[in-house]
Protein backbone atom coordinates (compact mmCIF):
# COMPACT_ATOMS: atom_id res chain seq x y z
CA UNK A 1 -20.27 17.23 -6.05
CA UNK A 2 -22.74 19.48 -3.92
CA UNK A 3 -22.42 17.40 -1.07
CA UNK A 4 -18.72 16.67 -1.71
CA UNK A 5 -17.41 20.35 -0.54
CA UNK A 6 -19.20 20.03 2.65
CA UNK A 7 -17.79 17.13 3.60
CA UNK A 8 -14.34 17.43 2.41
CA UNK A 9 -14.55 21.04 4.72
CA UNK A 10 -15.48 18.81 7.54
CA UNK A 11 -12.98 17.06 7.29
CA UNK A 12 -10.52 19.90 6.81
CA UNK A 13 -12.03 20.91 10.43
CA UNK A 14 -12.89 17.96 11.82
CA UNK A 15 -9.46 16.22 11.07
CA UNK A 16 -8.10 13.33 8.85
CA UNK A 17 -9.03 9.68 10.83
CA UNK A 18 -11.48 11.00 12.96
CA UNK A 19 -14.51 9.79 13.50
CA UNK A 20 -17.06 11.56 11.53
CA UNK A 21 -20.40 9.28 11.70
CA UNK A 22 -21.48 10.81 14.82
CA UNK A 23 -21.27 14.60 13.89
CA UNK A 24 -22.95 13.81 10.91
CA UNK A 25 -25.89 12.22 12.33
CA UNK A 26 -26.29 15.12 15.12
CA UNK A 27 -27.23 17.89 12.04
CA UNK A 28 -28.31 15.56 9.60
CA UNK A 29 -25.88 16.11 6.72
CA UNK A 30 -22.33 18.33 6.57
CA UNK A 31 -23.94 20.77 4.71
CA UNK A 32 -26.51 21.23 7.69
CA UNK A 33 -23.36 21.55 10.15
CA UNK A 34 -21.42 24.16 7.88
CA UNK A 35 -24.75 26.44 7.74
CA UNK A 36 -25.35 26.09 12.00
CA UNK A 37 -24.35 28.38 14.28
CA UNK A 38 -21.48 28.57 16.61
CA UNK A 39 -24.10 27.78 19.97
CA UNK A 40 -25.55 24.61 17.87
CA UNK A 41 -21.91 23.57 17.23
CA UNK A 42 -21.17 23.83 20.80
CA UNK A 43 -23.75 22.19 21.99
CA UNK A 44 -23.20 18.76 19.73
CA UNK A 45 -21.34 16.06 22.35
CA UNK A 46 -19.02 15.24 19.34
CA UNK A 47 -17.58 18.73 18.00
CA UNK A 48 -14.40 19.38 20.70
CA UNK A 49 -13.31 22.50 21.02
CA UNK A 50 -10.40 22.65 18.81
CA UNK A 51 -12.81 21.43 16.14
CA UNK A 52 -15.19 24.70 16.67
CA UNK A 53 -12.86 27.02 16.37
CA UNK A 54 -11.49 25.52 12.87
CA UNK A 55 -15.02 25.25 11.90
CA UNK A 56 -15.31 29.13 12.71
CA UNK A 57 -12.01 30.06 10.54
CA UNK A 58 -12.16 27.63 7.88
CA UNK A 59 -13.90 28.25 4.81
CA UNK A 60 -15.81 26.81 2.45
CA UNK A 61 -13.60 27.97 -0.18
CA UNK A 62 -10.75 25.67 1.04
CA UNK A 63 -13.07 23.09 -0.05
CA UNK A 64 -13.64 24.10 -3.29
CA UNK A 65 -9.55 25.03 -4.19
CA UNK A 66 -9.09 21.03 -3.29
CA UNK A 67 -12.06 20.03 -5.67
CA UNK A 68 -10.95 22.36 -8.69
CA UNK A 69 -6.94 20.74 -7.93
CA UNK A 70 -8.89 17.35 -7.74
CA UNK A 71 -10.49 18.07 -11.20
CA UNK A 72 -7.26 19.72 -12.64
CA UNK A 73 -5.53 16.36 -12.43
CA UNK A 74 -8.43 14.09 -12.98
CA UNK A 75 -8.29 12.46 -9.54
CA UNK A 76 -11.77 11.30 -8.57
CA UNK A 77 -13.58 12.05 -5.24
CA UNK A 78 -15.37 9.65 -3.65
CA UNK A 79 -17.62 10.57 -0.51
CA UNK A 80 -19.15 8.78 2.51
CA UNK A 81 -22.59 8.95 0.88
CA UNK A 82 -21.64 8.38 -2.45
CA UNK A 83 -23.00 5.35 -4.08
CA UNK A 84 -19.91 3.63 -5.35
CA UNK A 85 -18.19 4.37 -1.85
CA UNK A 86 -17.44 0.94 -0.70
CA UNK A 87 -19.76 -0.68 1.96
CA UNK A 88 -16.67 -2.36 3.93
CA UNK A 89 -15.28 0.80 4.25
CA UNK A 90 -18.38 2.35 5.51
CA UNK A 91 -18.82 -0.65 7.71
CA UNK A 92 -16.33 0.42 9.76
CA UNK A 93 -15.93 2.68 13.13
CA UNK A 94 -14.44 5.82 11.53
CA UNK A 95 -14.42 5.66 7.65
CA UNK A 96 -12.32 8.70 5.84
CA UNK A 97 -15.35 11.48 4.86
CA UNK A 98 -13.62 11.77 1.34
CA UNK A 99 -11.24 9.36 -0.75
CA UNK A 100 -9.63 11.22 -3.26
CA UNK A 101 -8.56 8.72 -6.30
CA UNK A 102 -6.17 8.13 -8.65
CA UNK A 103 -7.37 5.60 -11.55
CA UNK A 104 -10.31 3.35 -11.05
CA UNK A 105 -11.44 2.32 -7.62
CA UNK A 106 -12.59 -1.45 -7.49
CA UNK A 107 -15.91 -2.76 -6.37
CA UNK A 108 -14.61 -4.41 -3.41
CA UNK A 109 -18.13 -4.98 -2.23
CA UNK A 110 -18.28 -7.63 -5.23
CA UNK A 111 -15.18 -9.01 -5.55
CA UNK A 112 -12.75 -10.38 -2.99
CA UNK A 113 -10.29 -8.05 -1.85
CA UNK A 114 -7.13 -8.61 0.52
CA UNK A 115 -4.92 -6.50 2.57
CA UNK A 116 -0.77 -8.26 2.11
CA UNK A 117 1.11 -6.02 4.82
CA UNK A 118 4.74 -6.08 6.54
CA UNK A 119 7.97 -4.54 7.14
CA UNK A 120 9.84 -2.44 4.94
CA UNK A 121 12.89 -3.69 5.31
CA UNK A 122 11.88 -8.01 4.97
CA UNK A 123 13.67 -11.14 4.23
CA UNK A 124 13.94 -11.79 0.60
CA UNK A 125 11.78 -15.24 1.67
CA UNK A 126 9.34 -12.48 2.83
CA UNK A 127 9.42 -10.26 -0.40
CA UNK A 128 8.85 -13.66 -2.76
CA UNK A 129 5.90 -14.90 -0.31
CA UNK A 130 4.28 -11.75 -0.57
CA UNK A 131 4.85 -11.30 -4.21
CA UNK A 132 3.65 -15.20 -5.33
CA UNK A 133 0.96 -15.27 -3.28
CA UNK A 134 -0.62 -11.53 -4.10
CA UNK A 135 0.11 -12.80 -7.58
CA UNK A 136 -2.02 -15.70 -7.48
CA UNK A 137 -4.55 -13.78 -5.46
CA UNK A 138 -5.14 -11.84 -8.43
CA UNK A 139 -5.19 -14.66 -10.49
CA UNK A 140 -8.30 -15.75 -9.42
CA UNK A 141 -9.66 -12.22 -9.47
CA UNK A 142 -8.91 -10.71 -6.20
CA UNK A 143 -8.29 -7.74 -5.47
CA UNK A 144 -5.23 -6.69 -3.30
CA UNK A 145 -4.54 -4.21 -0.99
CA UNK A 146 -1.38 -2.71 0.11
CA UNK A 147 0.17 0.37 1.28
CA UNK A 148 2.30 1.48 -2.07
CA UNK A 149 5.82 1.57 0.72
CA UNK A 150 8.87 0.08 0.20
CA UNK A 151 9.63 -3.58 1.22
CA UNK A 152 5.98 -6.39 1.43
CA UNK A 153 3.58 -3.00 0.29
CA UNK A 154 6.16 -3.23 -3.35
CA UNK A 155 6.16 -6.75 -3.77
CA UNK A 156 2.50 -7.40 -3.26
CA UNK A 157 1.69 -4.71 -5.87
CA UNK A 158 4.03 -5.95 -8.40
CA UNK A 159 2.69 -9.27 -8.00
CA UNK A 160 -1.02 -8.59 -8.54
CA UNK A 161 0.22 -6.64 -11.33
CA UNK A 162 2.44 -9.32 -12.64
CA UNK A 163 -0.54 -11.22 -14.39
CA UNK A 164 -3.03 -8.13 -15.31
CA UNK A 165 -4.63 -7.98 -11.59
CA UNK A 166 -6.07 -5.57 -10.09
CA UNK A 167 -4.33 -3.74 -6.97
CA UNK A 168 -5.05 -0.73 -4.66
CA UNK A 169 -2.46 1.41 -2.89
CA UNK A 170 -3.51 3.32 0.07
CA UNK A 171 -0.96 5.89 0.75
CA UNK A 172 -0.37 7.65 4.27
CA UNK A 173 0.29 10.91 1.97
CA UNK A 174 -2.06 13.06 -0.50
CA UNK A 175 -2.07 12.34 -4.04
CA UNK A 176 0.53 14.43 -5.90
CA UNK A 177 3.10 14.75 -2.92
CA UNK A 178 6.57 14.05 -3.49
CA UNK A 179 6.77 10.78 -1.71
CA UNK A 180 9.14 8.10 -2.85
CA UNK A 181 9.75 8.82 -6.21
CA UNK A 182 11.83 5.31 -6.55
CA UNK A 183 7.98 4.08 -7.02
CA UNK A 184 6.53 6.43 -8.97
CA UNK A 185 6.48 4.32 -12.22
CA UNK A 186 4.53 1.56 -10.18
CA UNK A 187 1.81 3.84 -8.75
CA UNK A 188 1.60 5.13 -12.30
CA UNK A 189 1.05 1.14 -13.29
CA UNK A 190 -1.06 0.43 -10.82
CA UNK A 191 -3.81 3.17 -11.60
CA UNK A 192 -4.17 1.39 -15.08
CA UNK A 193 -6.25 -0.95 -13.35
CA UNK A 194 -6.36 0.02 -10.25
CA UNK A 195 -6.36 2.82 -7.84
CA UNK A 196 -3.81 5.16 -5.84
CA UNK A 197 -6.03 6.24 -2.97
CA UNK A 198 -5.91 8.65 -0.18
CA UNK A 199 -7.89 10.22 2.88
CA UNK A 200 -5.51 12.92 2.85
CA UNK A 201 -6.20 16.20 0.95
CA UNK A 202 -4.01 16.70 -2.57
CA UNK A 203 -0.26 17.24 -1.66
CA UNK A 204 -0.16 16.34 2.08
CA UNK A 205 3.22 15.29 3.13
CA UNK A 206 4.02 11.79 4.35
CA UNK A 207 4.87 11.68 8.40
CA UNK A 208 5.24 9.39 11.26
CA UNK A 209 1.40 10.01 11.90
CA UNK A 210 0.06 9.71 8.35
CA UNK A 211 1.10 6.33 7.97
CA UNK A 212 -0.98 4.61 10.77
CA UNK A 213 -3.69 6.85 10.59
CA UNK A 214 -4.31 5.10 6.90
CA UNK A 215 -4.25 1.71 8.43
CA UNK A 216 -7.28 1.28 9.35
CA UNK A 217 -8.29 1.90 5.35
CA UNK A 218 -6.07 -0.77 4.19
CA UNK A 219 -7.79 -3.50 6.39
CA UNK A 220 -11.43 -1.77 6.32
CA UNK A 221 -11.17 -2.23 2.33
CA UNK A 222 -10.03 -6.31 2.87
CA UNK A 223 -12.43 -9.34 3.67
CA UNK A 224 -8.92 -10.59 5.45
CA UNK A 225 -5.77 -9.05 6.03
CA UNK A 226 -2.23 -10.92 5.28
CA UNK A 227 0.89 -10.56 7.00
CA UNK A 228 3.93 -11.77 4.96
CA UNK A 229 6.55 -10.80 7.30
CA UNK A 230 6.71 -8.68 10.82
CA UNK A 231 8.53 -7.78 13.79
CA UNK A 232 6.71 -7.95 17.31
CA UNK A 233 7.04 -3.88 16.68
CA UNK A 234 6.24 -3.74 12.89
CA UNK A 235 3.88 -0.85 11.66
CA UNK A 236 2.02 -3.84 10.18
CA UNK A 237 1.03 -5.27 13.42
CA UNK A 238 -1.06 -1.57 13.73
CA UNK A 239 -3.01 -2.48 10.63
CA UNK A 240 -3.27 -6.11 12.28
CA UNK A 241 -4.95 -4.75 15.22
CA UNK A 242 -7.87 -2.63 12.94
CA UNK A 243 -8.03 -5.68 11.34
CA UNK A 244 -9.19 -7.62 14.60
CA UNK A 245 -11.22 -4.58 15.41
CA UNK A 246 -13.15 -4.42 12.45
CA UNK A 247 -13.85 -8.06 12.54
CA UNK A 248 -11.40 -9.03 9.52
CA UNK A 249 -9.52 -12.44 9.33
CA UNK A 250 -5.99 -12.36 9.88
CA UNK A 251 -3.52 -14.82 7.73
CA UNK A 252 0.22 -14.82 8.40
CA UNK A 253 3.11 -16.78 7.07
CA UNK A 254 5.85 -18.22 10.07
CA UNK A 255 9.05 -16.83 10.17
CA UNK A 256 11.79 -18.30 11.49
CA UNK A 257 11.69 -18.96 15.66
CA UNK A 258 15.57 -18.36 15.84
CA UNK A 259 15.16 -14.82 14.68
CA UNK A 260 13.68 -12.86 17.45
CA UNK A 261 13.01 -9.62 15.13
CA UNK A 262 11.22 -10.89 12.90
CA UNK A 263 8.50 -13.38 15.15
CA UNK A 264 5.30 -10.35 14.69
CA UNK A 265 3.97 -12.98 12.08
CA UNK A 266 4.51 -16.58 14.35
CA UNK A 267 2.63 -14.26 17.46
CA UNK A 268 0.08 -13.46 15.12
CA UNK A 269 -0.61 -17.62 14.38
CA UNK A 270 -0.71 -18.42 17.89
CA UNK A 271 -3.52 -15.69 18.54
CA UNK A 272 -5.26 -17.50 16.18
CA UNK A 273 -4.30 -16.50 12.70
CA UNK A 274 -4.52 -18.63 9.60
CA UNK A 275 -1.33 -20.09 8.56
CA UNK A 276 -0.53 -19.93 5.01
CA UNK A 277 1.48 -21.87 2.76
CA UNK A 278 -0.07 -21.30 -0.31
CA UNK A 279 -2.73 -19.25 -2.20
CA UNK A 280 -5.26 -21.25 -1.47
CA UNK A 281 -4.92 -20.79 2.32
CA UNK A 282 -6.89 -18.09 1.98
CA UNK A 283 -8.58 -18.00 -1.19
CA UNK A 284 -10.49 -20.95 0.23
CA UNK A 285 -12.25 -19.46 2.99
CA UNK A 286 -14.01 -16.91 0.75
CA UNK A 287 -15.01 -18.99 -2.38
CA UNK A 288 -18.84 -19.38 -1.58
CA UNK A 289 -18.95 -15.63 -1.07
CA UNK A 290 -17.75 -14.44 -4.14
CA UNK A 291 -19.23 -15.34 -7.41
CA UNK A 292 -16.29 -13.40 -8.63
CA UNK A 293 -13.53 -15.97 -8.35
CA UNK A 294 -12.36 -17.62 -11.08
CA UNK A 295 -11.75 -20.69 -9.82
CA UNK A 296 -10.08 -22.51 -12.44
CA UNK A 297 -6.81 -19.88 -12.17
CA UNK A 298 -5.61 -21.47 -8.98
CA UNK A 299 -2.29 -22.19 -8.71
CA UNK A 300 0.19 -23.79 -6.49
CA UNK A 301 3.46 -22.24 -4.93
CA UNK A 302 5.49 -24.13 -7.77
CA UNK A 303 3.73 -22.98 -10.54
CA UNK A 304 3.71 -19.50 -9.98
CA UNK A 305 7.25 -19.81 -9.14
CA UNK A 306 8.11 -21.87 -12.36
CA UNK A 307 6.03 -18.76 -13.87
CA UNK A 308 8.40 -16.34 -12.46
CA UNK A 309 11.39 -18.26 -12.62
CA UNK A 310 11.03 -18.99 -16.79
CA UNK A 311 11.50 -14.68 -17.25
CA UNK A 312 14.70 -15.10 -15.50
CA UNK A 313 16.19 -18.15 -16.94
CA UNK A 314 16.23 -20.22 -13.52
CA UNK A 315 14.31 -22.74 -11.59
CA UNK A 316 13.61 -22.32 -8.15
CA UNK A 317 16.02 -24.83 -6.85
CA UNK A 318 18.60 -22.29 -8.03
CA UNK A 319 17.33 -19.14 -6.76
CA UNK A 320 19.22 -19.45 -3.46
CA UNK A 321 17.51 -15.83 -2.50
CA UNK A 322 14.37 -17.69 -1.49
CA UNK A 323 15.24 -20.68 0.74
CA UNK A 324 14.50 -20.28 4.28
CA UNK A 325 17.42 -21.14 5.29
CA UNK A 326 19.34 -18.51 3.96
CA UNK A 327 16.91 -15.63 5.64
CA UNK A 328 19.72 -14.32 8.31
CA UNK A 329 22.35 -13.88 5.92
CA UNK A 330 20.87 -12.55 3.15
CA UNK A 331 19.14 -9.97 5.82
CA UNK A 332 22.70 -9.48 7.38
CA UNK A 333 23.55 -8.28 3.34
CA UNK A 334 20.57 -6.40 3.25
CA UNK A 335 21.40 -4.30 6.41
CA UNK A 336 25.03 -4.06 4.78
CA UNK A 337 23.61 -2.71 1.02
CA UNK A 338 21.00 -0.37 3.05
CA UNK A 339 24.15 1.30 5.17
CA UNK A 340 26.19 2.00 1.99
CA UNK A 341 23.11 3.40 0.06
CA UNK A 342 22.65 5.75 2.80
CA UNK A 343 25.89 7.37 1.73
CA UNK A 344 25.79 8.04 -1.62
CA UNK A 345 25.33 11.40 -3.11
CA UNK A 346 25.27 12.82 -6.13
CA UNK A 347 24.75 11.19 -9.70
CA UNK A 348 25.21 7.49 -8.11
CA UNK A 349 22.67 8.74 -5.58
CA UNK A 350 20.32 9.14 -8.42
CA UNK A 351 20.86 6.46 -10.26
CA UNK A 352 20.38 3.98 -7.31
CA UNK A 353 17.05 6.02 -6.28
CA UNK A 354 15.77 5.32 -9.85
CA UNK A 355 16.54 1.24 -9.83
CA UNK A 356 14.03 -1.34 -8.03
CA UNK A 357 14.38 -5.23 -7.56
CA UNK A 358 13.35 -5.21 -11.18
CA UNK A 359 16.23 -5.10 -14.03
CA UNK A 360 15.76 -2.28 -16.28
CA UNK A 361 17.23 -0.85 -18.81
CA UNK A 362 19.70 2.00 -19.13
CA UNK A 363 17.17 4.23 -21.09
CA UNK A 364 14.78 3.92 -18.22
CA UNK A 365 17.30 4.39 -15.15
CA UNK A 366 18.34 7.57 -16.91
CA UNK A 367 14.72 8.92 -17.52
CA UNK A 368 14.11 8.40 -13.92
CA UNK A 369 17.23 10.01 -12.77
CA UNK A 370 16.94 13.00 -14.89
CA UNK A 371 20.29 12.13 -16.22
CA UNK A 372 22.14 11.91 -19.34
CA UNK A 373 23.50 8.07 -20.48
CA UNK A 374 26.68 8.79 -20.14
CA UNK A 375 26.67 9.96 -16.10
CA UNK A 376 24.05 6.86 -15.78
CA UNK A 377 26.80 4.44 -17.39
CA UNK A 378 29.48 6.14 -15.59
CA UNK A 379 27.13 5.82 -12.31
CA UNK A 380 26.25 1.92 -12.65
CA UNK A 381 30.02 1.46 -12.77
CA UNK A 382 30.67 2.70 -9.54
CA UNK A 383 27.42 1.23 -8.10
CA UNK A 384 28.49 -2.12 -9.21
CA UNK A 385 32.27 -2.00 -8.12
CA UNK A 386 30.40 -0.88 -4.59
CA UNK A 387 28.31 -4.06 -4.66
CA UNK A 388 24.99 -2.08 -5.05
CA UNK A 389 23.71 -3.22 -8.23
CA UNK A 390 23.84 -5.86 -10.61
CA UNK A 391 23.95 -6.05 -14.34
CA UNK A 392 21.42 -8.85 -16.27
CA UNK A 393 21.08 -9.59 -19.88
CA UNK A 394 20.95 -6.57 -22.23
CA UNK A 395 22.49 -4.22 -20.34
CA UNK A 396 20.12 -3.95 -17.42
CA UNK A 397 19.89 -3.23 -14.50
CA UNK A 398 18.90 -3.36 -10.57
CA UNK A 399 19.53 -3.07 -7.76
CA UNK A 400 22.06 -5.81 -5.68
CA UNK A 401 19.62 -8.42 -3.95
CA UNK A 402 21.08 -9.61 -1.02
């Protein structure tokens, strides 16, 4: 922990996503930089200006206030020269100085890990691809990686998740910050096993810049990265390029070639990206590497589909939500259901903030929403009459799928 407020000041100086390696190997350690001078700061080709004179007026103390918050909550901090911080991470151009933790981290250095990344706002094709596939990922024992947003970062959690895996969510926030609290009760679920993970100090807001600045985390954690779904313009295609940069293979899935918005993915193939069509697309490629595979939990598209389909009392063939054919106008619904949710206020506001893809149950909703049952009921009412949610068996609930 010596070390740990020395580094986690540098990087309260230095800046979030920069590159530390090289300031750190001028004075030897970041406790040698905090106890230079000013002139021997100067004088190092690395420290800029800006970062001098928040060396001069930061101090130490800073440091400690985020350790003692880190402790109060019992989020774990993980340094660059700690033992258990992972090698891939380390392997890479600028690797975070600190990674504060929430649950366990993974040894991704033993076990296969990768990234399943792409739009927010995808296909329902895209959100059952991503889900199936991070599903039978973990499976085998894999480890996967998302970003803990809405859209292909949700569906490849809740897939790993679906059958006991193991996930990670790298968020372009600080732990504790009051970012979407619609997925609150899955970061909570995924640090069971798993880990909620950040470069950013305790309580740092989500912003335009935080997001791609984690990126490069996401597919410096992976052996490969996987793109479900992605525009020629998609944030994913940023965590693409660090993946190419750090020397990670790339997978994708085609999309359609009619829909122009949506071709990020069929680009990425025809670089050179592995197709994939089922789990063992990639899971093949890494299965002399990893001791850590079980093997003998592969399964095909239909039978983690059959899985899926028995908890809903359906069989693929009638789950229209999924054929590929259907992609334009269940995203023309989507882009509908998105508009009218933008407009609601008030206890339906709630309520609709508090449901998922997943049904749940009244009870639930209303914990979430901070409401009583009665405004929940009275809530779903209106939500279904506006074609927002749906009702399922045993008075649950979720939100409409387009």
């Amino acid at each position: 922990m010596k070390n740990a407020r020395y580094l986690i000041w540098l990087q309260l100086t230095v800046g979030v996503g920069k590159a530390i390696k090289p300031i750190i190997d001028y004075f030897g350690s970041a406790e040698n930089l905090y106890n230079s001078n000013y002139l021997q700061r100067k004088v190092c080709p690395n420290v800029t200006d800006k970062m001098l004179d928040a060396m001069e007026s930061t101090p130490i103390e800073k440091a400690d206030e985020i350790i003692a918050v880190c402790k109060q909550n019992g989020w774990d901090i993980i340094t660059v020269d700690d033992e258990n911080y992972p090698n891939k991470l380390k392997e890479i151009f600028d690797p975070p100085a600190v990674l504060y933790v929430d649950g366990k981290m993974p040894d991704v250095d033993k076990m296969l890990s990768i990234a399943v990344v792409g739009t927010r706002k995808p296909s329902n094709y895209a959100k059952s691809v991503a889900r199936v596939i991070s599903k039978g990922l973990a499976r085998c024992n894999a480890v996967v990686i998302s970003g803990g947003a809405l859209g292909i970062d949700t569906s490849a959690h809740i897939g790993a998740l679906e059958c006991g895996g193991i996930t990670v969510a790298v968020m372009g926030c600080g732990l504790g910050s009051n970012y979407l609290a619609s997925n609150e009760n899955l970061r909570r679920r995924i640090t069971e096993k798993g880990a909620v993970i950040s470069e950013f100090p305790p309580f740092t807001p989500a912003s335009r810049f935080t997001f791609p600045m984690r990126n490069r985390i996401i597919s410096g954690l992976a052996d490969g990265v996987f793109v479900a779904e992605a525009g020629t313009k998609s944030g994913s295609l940023i965590t693409a390029t660090f993946a190419v940069s750090q020397n990670r293979d790339m997978f994708a899935t085609a999309a359609s070639i009619f829909d122009k918005r949506f071709n990020g993915t069929n680009k990425l193939i025809s670089d050179g990206a592995v197709p994939v069509v089922d789990v063992e697309s990639i899971i093949s490629h890494y299965t002399e590497k990893y001791v850590t595979l079980d093997m003998s939990r592969l399964a095909t598209v239909d039978e983690l589909l059959n899985d899926e389909y028995k908890k809903r009392d359906l069989t693929p063939e009638q789950d229209e939500e999924i054929t590929f054919e259907n992609i334009e106008k269940h995203r023309k619904n989507r882009t509908q259901i998105d508009e009218r949710s933008r407009q609601l206020v008030g206890d339906e506001k709630s309520v609709f903030d508090a449901m998922d893809d997943d049904f749940k149950d009244v009870e639930s909703i209303a914990n979430v929403a901070q409401l009583d049952i009665n405004s929940v009921l009275v809530a779903l009412t209106m939500l279904e009459l506006d074609g927002l949610c749906e009702s399922g068996m045993g008075k649950r609930y979720r939100r409409k799928q387009s």
